[in-house]
C-alpha atoms as a PDB file:
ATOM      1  CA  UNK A   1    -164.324  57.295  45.060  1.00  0.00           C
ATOM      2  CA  UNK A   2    -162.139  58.767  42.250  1.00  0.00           C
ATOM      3  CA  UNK A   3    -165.495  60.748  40.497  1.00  0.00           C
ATOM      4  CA  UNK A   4    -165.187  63.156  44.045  1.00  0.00           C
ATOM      5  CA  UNK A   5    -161.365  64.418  41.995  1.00  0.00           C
ATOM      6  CA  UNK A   6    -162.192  67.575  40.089  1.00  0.00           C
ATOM      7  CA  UNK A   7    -158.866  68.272  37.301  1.00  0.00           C
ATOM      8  CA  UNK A   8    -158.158  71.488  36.697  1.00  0.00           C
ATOM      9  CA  UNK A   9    -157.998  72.887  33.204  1.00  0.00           C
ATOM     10  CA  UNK A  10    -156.539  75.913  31.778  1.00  0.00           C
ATOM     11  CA  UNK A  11    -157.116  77.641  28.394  1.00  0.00           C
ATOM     12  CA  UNK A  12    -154.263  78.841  26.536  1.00  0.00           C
ATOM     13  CA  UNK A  13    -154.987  80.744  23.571  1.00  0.00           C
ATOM     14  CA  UNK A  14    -152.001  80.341  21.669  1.00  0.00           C
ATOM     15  CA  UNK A  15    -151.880  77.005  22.513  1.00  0.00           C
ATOM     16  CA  UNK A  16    -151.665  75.801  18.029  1.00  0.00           C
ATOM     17  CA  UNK A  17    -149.400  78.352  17.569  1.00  0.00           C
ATOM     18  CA  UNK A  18    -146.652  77.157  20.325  1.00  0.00           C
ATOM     19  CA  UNK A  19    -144.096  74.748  18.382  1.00  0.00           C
ATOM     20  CA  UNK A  20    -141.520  72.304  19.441  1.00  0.00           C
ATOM     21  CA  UNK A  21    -138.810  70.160  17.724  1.00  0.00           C
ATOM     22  CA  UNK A  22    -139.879  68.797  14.514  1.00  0.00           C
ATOM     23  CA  UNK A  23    -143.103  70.907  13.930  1.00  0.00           C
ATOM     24  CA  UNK A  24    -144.959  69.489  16.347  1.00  0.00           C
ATOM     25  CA  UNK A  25    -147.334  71.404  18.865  1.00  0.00           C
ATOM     26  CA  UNK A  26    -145.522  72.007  22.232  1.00  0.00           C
ATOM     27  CA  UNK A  27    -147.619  70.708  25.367  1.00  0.00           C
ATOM     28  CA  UNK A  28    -144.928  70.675  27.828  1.00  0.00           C
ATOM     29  CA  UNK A  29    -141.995  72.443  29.424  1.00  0.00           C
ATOM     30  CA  UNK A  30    -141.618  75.416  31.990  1.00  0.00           C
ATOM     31  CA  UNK A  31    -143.660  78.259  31.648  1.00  0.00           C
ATOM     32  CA  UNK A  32    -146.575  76.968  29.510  1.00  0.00           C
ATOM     33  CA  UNK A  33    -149.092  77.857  31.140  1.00  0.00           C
ATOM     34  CA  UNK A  34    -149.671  80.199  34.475  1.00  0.00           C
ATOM     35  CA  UNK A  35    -152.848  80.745  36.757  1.00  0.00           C
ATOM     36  CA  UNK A  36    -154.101  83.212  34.773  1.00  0.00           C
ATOM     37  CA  UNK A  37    -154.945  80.696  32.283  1.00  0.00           C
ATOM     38  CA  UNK A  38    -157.067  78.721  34.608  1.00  0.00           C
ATOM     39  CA  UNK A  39    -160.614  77.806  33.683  1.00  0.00           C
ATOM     40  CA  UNK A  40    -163.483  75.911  35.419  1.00  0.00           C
ATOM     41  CA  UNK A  41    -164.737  73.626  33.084  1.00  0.00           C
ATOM     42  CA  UNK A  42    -163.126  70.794  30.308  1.00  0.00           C
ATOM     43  CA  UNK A  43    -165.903  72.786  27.899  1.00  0.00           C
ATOM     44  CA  UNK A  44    -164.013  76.070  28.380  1.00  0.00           C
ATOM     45  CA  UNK A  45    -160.358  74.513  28.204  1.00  0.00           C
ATOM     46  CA  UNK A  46    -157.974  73.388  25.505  1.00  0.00           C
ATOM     47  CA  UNK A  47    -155.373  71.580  28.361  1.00  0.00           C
ATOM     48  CA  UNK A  48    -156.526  69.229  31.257  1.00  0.00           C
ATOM     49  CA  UNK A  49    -153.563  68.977  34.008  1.00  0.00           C
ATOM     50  CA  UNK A  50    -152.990  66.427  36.298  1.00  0.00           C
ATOM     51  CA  UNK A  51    -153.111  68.956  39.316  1.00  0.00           C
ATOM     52  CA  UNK A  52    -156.944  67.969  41.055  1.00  0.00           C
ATOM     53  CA  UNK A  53    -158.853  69.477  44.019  1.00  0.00           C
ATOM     54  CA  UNK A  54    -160.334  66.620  46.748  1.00  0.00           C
ATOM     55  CA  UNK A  55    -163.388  68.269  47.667  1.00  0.00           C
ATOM     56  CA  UNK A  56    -164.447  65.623  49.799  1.00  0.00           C
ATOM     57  CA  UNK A  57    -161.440  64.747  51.184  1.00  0.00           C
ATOM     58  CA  UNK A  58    -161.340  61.487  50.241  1.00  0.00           C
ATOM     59  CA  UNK A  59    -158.358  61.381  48.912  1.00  0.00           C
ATOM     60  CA  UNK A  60    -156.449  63.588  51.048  1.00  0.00           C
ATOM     61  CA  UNK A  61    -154.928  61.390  53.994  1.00  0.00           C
ATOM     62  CA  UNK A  62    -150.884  61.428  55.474  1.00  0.00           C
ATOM     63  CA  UNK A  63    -149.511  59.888  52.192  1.00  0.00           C
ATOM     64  CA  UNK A  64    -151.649  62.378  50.035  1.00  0.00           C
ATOM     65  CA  UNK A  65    -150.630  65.551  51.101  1.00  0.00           C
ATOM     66  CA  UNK A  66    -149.414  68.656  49.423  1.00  0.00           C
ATOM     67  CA  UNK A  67    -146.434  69.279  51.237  1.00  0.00           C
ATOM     68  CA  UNK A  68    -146.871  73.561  51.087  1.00  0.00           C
ATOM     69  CA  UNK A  69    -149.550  74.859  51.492  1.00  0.00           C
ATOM     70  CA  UNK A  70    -151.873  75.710  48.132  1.00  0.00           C
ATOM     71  CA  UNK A  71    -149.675  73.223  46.309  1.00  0.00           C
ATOM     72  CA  UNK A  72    -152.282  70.455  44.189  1.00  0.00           C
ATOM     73  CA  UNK A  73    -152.012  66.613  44.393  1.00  0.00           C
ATOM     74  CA  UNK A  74    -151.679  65.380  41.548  1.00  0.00           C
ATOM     75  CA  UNK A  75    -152.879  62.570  39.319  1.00  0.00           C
ATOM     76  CA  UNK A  76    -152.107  60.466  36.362  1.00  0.00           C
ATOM     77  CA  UNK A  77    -152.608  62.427  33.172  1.00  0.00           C
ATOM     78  CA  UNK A  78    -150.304  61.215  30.747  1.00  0.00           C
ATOM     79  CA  UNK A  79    -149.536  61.589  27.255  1.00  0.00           C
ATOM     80  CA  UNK A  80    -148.718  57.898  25.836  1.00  0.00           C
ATOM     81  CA  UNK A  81    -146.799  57.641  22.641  1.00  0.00           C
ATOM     82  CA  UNK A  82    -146.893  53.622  22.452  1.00  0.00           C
ATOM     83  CA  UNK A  83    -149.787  51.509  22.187  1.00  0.00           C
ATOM     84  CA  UNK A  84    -152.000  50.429  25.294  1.00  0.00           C
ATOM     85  CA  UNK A  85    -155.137  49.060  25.840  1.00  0.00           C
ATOM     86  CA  UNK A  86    -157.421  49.475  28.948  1.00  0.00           C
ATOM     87  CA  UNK A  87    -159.507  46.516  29.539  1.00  0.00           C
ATOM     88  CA  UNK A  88    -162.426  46.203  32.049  1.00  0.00           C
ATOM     89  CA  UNK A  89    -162.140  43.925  35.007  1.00  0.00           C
ATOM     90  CA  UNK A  90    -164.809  42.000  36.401  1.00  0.00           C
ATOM     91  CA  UNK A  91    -164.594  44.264  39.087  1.00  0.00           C
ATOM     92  CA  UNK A  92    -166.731  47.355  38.303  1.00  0.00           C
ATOM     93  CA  UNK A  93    -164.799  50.020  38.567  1.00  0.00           C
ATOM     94  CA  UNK A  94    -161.611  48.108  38.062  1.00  0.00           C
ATOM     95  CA  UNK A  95    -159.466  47.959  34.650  1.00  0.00           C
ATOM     96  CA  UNK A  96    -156.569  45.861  33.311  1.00  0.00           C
ATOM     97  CA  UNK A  97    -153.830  47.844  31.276  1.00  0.00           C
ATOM     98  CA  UNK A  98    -151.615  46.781  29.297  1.00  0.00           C
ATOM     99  CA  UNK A  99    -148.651  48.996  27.977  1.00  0.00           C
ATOM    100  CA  UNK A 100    -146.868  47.510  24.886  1.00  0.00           C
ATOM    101  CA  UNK A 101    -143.159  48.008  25.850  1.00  0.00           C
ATOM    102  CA  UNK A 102    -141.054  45.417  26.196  1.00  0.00           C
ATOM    103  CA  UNK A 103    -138.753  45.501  28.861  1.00  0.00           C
ATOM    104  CA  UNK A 104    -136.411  43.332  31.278  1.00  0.00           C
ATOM    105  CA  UNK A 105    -137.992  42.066  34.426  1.00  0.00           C
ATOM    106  CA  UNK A 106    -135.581  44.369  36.539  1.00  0.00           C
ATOM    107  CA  UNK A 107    -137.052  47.487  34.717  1.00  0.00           C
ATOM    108  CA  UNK A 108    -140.872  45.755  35.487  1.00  0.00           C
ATOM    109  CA  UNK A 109    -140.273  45.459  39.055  1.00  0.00           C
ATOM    110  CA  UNK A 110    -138.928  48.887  39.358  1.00  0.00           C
ATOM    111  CA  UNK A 111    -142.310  50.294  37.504  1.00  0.00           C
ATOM    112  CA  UNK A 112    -144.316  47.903  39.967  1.00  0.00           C
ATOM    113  CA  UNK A 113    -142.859  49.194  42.805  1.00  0.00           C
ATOM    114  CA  UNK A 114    -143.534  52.646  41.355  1.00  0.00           C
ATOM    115  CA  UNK A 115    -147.248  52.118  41.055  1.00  0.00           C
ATOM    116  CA  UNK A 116    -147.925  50.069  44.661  1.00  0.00           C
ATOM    117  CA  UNK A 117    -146.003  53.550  46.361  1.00  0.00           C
ATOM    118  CA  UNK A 118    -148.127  55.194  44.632  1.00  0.00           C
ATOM    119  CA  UNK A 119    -151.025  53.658  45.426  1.00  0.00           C
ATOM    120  CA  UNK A 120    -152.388  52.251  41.912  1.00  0.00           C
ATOM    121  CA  UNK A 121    -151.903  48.869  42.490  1.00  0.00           C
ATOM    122  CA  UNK A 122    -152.044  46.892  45.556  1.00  0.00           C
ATOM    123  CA  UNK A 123    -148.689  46.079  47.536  1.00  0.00           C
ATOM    124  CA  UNK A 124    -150.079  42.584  47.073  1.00  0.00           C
ATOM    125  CA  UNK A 125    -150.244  42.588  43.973  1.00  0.00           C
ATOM    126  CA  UNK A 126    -146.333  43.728  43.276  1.00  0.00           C
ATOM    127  CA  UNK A 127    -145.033  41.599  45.981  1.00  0.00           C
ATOM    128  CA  UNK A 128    -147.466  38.468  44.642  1.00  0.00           C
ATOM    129  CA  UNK A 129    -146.133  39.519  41.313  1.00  0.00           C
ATOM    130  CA  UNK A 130    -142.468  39.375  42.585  1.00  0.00           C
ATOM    131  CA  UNK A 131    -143.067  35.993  43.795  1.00  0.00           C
ATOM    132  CA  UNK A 132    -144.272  34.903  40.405  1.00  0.00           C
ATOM    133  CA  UNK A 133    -141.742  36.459  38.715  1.00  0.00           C
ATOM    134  CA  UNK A 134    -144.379  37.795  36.187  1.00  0.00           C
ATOM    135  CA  UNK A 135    -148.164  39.433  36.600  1.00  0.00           C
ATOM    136  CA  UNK A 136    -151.219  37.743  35.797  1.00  0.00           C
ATOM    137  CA  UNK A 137    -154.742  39.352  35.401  1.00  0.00           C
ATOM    138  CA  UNK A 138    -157.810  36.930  34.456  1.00  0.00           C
ATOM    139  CA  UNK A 139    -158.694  36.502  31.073  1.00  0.00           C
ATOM    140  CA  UNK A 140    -163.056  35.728  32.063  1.00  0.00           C
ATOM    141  CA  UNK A 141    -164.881  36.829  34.921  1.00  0.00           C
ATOM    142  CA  UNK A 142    -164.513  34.889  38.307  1.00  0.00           C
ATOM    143  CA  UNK A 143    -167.016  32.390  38.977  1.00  0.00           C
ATOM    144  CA  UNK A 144    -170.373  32.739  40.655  1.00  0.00           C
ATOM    145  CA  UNK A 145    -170.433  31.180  43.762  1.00  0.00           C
ATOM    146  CA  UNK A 146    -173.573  29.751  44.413  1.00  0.00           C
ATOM    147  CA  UNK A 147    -175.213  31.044  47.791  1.00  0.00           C
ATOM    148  CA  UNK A 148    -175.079  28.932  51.064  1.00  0.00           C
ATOM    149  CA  UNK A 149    -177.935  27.529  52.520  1.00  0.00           C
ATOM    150  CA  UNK A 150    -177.694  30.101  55.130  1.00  0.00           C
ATOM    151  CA  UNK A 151    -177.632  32.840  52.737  1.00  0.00           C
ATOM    152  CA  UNK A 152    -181.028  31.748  50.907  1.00  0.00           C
ATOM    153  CA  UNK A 153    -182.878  33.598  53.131  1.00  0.00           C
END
């Protein structure tokens, strides 16, 4: 479902020449960028934003809607400055991640929380997770089950 998002992506030509603290190249803030700047394609772009269009609509449902009109929805794009891993499930399609910050339990259950609203992880999940009082994710692929005599044929 998620290949049907198209991100948009703008092209900002001073975009080495813009400098925050510290030296460093300035990606963020108010006024960065403006529609002007928009572009159709990741080839013709130096930014990628986490505004996206839903062409299909299969995204766009009464928890996913802009709330004026021409407004985007939005998804994840984010700039990570600690180290994290993305690790295929046995699900296709379906990934593990794991962020690298240590943090109390209260702070985890707050991000959980954060990312079942939002729709990344399952409510089931958090609330299983609650129960636990810790996630799990499998470490090798779930077993085969072998078909029933009824499915044979």
């Amino acid at each position: 479902m998620g290949d049907t998002l198209e991100r948009v992506y703008y092209l900002k030509p001073d975009l080495d020449e813009v400098h925050g603290p510290r030296g460093k190249i300035q990606v963020y803030g108010e006024g960065l960028v403006d529609e002007s700047m928009r572009v159709d394609t990741v080839e013709e772009s130096n930014l990628v934003s986490s505004e996206v269009h839903d062409p299909d609509g299969l995204w766009t449902d009464e928890f996913c809607q802009p709330a004026d009109e021409g407004e985007h929805l939005h998804a994840l794009a984010i700039d990570l400055d600690v180290p994290a891993r993305l690790v295929p499930s046995s699900t296709p399609g379906h990934f593990h991640l794991f962020i690298d910050v240590p943090m109390s339990w209260g702070v985890y259950q707050e991000v959980l929380g954060v990312l079942a609203y939002a729709g990344i992880i399952e409510d089931g999940y958090a609330e299983a997770s609650a129960s636990q009082g810790k996630t799990l994710l499998r470490t090798k692929p779930r077993p085969v089950e072998p078909p029933t005599s009824d499915e044979r044929f």
